[in-house]
Structures are given as structure tokens and as C-alpha cells.
N, C-alpha and C. Protein backbone atom coordinates (compact mmCIF):
# COMPACT_ATOMS: atom_id res chain seq x y z
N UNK A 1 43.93 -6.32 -43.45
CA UNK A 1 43.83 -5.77 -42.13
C UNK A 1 42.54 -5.02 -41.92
N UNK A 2 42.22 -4.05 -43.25
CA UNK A 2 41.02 -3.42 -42.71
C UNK A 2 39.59 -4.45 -42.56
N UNK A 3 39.82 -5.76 -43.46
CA UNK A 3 38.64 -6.41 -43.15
C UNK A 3 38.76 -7.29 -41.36
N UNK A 4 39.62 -6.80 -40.85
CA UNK A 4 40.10 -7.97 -39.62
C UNK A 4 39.14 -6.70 -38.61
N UNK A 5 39.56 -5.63 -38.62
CA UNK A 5 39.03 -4.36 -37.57
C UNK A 5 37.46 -4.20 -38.13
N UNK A 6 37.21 -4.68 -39.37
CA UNK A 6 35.90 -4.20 -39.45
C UNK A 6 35.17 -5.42 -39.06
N UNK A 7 35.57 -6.59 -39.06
CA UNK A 7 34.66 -7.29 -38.31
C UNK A 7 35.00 -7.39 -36.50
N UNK A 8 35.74 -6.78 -36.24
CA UNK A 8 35.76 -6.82 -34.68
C UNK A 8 35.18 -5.87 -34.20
N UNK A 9 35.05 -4.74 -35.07
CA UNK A 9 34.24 -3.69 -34.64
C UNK A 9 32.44 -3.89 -34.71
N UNK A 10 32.11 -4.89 -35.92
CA UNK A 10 31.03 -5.52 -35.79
C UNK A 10 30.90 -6.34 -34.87
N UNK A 11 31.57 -7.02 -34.27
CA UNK A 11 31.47 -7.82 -33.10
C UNK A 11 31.01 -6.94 -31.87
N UNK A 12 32.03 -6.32 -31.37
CA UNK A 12 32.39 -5.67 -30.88
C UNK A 12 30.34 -4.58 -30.96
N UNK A 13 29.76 -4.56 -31.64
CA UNK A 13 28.72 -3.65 -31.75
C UNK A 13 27.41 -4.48 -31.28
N UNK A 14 27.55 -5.84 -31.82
CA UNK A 14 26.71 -6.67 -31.89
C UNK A 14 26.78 -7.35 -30.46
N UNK A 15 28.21 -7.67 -29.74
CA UNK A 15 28.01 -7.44 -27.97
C UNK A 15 27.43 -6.58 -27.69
N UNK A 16 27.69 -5.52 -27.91
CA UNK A 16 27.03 -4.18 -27.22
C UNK A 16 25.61 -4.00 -26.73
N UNK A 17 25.31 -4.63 -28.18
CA UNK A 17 23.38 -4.30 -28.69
C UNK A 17 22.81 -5.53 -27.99
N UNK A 18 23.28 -6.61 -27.50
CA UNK A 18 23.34 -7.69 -27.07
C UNK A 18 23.11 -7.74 -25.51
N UNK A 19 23.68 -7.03 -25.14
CA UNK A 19 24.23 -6.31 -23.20
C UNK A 19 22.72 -5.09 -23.35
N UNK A 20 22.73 -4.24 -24.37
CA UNK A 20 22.00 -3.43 -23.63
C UNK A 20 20.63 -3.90 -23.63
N UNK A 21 20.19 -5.14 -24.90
CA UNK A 21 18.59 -5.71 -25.33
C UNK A 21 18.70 -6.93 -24.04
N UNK A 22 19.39 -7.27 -23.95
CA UNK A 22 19.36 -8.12 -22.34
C UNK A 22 18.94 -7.31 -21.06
N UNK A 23 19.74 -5.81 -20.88
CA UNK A 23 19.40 -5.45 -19.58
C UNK A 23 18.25 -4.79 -19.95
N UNK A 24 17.48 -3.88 -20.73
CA UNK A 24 16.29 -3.71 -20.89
C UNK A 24 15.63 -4.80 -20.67
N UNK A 25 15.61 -6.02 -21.48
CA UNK A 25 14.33 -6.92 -21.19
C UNK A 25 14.46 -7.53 -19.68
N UNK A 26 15.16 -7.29 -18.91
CA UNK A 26 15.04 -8.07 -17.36
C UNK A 26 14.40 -6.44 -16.57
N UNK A 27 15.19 -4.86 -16.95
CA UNK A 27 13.61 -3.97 -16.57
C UNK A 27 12.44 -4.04 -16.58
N UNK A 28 12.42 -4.59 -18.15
CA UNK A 28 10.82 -4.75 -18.23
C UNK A 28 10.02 -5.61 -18.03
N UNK A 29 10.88 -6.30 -17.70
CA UNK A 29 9.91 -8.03 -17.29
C UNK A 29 9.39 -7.93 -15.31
N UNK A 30 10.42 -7.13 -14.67
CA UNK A 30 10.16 -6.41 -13.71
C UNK A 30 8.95 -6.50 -12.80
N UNK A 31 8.77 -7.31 -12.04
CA UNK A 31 7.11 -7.61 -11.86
C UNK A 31 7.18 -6.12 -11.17
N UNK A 32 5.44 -5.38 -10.78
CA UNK A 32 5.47 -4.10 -10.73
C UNK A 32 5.31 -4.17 -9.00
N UNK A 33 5.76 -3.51 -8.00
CA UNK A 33 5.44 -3.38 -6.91
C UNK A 33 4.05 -2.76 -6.52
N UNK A 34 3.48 -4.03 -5.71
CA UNK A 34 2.30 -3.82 -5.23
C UNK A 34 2.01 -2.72 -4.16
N UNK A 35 1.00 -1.81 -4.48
CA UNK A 35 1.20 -0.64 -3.39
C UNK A 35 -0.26 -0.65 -2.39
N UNK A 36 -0.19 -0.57 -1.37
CA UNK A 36 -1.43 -0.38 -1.14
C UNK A 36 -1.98 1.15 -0.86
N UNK A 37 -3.58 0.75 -1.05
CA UNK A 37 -3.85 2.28 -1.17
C UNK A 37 -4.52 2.68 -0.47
N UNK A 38 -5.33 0.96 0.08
CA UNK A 38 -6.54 1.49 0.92
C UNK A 38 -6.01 1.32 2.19
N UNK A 39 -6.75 2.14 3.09
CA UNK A 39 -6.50 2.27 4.51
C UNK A 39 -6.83 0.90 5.58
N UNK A 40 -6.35 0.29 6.36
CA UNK A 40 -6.77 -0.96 7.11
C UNK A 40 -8.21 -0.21 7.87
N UNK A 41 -8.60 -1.30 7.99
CA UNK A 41 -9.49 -1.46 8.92
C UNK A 41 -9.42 -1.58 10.47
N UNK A 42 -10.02 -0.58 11.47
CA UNK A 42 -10.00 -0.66 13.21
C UNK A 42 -11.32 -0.74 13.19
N UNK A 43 -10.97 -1.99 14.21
CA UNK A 43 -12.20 -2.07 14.98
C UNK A 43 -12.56 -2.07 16.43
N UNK A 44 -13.54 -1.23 16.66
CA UNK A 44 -13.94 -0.52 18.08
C UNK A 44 -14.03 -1.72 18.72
N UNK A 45 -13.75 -1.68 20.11
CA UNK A 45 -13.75 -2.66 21.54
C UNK A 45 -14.55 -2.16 22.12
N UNK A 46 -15.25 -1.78 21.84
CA UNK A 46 -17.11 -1.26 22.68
C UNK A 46 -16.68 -0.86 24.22
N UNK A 47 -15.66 -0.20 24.50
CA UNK A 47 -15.09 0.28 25.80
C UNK A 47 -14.76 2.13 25.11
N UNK A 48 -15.78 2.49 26.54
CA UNK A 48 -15.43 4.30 26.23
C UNK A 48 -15.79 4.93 24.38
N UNK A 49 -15.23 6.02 24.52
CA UNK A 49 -16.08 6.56 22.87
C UNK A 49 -15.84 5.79 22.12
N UNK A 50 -16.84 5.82 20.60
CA UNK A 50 -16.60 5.49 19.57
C UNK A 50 -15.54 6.39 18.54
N UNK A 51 -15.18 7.41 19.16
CA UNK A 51 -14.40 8.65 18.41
C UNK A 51 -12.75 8.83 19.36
N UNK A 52 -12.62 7.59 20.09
CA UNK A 52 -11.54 7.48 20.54
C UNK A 52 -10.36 6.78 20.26
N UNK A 53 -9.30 7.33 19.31
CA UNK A 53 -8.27 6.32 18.74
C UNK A 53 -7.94 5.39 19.48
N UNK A 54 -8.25 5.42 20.71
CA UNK A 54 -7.41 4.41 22.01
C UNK A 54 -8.44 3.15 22.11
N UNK A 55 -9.28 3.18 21.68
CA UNK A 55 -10.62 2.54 21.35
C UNK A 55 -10.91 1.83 20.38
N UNK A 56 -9.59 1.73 19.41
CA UNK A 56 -9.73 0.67 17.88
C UNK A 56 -8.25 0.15 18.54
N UNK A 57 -8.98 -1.13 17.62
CA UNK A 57 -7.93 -2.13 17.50
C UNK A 57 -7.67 -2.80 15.53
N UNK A 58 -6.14 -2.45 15.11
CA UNK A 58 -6.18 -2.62 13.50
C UNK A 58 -6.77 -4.01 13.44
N UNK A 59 -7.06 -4.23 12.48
CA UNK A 59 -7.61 -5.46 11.56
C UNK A 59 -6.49 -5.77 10.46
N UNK A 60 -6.25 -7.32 10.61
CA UNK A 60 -5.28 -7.98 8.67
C UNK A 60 -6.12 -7.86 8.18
N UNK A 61 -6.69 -7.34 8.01
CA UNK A 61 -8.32 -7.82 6.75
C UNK A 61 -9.63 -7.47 6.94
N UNK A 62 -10.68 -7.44 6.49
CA UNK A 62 -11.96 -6.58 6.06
C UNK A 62 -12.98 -7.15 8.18
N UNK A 63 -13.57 -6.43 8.52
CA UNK A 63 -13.92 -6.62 9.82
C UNK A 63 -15.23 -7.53 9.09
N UNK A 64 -15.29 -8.49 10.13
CA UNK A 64 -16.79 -9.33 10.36
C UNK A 64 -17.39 -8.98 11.69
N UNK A 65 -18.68 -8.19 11.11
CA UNK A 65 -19.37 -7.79 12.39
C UNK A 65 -20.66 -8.15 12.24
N UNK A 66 -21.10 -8.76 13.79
CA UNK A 66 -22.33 -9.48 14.19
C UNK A 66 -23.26 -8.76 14.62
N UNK A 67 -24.32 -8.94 15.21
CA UNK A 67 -25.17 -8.42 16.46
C UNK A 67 -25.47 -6.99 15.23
N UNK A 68 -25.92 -5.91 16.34
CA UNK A 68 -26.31 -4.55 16.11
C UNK A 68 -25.85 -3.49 16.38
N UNK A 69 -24.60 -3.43 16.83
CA UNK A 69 -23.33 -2.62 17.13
C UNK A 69 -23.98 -1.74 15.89
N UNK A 70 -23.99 -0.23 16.20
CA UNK A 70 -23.90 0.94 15.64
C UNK A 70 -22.68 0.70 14.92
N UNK A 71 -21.41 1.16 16.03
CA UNK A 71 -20.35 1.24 15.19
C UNK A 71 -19.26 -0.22 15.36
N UNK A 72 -18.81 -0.99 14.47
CA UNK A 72 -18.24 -2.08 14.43
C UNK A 72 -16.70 -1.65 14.19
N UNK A 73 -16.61 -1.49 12.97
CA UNK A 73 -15.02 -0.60 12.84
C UNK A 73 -15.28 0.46 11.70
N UNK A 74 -13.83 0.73 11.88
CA UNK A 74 -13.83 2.22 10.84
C UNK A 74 -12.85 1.78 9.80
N UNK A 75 -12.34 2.43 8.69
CA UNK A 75 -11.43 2.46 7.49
C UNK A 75 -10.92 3.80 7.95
N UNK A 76 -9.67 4.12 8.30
CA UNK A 76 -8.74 4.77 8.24
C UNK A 76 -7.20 4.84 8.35
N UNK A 77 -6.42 5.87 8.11
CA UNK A 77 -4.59 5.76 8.16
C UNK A 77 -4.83 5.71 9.41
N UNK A 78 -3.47 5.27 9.66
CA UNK A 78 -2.68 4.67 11.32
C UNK A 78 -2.23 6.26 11.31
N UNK A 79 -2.13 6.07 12.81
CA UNK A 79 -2.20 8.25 13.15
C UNK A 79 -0.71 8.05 13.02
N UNK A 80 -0.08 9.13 12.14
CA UNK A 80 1.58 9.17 12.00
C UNK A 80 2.10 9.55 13.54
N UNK A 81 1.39 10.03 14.64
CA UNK A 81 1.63 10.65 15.80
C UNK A 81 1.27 9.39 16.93
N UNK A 82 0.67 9.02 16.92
CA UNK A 82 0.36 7.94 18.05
C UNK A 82 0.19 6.35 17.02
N UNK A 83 0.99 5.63 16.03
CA UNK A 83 0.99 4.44 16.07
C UNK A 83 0.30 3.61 16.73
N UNK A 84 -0.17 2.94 16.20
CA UNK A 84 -0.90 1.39 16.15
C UNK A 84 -2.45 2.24 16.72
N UNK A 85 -2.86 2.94 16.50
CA UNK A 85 -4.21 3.78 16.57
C UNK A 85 -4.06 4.74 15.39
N UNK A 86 -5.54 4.84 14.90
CA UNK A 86 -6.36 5.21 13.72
C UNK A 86 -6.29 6.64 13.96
N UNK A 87 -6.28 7.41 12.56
CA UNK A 87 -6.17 8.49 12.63
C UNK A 87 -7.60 9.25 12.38
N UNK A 88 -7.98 9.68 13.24
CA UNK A 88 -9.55 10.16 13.29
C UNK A 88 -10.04 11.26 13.66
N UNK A 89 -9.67 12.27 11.87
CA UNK A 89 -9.90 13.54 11.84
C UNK A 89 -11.51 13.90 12.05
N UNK A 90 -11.32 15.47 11.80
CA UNK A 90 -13.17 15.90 12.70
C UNK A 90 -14.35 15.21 11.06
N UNK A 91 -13.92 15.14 9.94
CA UNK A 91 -14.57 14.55 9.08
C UNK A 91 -14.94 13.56 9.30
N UNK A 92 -14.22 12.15 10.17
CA UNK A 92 -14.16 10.94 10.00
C UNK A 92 -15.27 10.60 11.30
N UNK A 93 -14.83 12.28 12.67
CA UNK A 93 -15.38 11.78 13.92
C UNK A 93 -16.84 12.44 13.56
N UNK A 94 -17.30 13.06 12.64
CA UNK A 94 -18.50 13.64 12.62
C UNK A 94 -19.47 12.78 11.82
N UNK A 95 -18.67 11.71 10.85
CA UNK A 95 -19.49 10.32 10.50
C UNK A 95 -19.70 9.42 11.08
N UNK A 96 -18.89 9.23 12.33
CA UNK A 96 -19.06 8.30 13.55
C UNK A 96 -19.83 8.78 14.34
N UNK A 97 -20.10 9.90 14.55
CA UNK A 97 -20.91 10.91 15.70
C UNK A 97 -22.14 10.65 14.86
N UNK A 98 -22.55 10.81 14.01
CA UNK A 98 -23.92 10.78 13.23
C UNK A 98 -24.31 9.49 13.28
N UNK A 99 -23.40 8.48 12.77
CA UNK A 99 -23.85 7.11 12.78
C UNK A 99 -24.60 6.47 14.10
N UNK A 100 -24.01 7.49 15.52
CA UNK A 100 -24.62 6.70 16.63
C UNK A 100 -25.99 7.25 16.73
N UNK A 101 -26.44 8.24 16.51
CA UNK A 101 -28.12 8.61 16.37
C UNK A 101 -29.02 7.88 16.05
């Protein structure tokens, strides 16, 4: 009898170790969530200021700009307060303000 419990209890261990080396390796195989970090791109509609959130339009992807436009677009967060317009603190408007000189 004691050899009947000592191998069920080996069983019984060797499921165990079995369940937990399975659910670890599907954690770690885990592809990693992609985050983004950088800010989209707006780009100005050459209507009214260049320092006017109401005045960009977002970009899917990096701006292609032609001609001699001073300012083409900017890199910044979407304003948490007014959506789907750029958030364009006095740092961001005093590099846009310089750029038009």
C-alpha cells in the first residue's frame, strides 16, 4: 500500500510541475504590447495662426511637406481638453513663434 500512495503522490507532483511549467511558458512567450511613445504629427492648414490648435489637422504618419511653408506641422499630444487638436503649450508656441521670423 505504501508503494501505491507513493507513486500517486509522485504523479500527482509531476501533474502539478507539469500545469505550472506550461502556464509559465505561455506568460513568457507573451508577445510584449506595443506602446507608443511618440506624439502624432498635426499639420497646419495655412488658415489663421500657426499657434492655433483649431489650425492643425492629426496626421497617420510622418507629414510630407513641399514648397516653403515656414511652418508645415508640429509633433505634439492631442489636448486631453479639446480632442482631435494638438496640445500647444507656451514651450511648443514659443518654437513656432520663433520659427516664423
Amino acid at each position: 500500500m505504501n508503494i501505491k500512495l507513493f507513486k500517486n503522490k509522485v504523479v500527482a507532483t509531476v501533474a502539478m510541475l507539469t500545469i505550472i511549467l506550461g502556464v509559465g511558458a505561455a506568460v513568457a512567450m507573451k508577445a510584449p504590447e506595443k506602446k507608443t511613445l511618440a506624439n502624432p504629427y498635426w499639420q497646419y492648414d495655412g488658415s489663421g495662426s500657426v499657434t492655433s490648435p483649431s489650425n492643425y489637422v492629426e496626421l497617420s504618419g510622418s507629414p510630407s511637406c513641399s514648397g516653403n511653408a515656414n511652418i508645415c506641422a508640429i509633433q505634439a499630444a492631442e489636448d486631453p481638453n479639446n480632442p482631435g487638436e494638438p496640445q500647444i503649450d507656451t514651450g511648443l508656441s514659443g518654437r513656432i513663434t520663433a520659427k516664423m521670423r
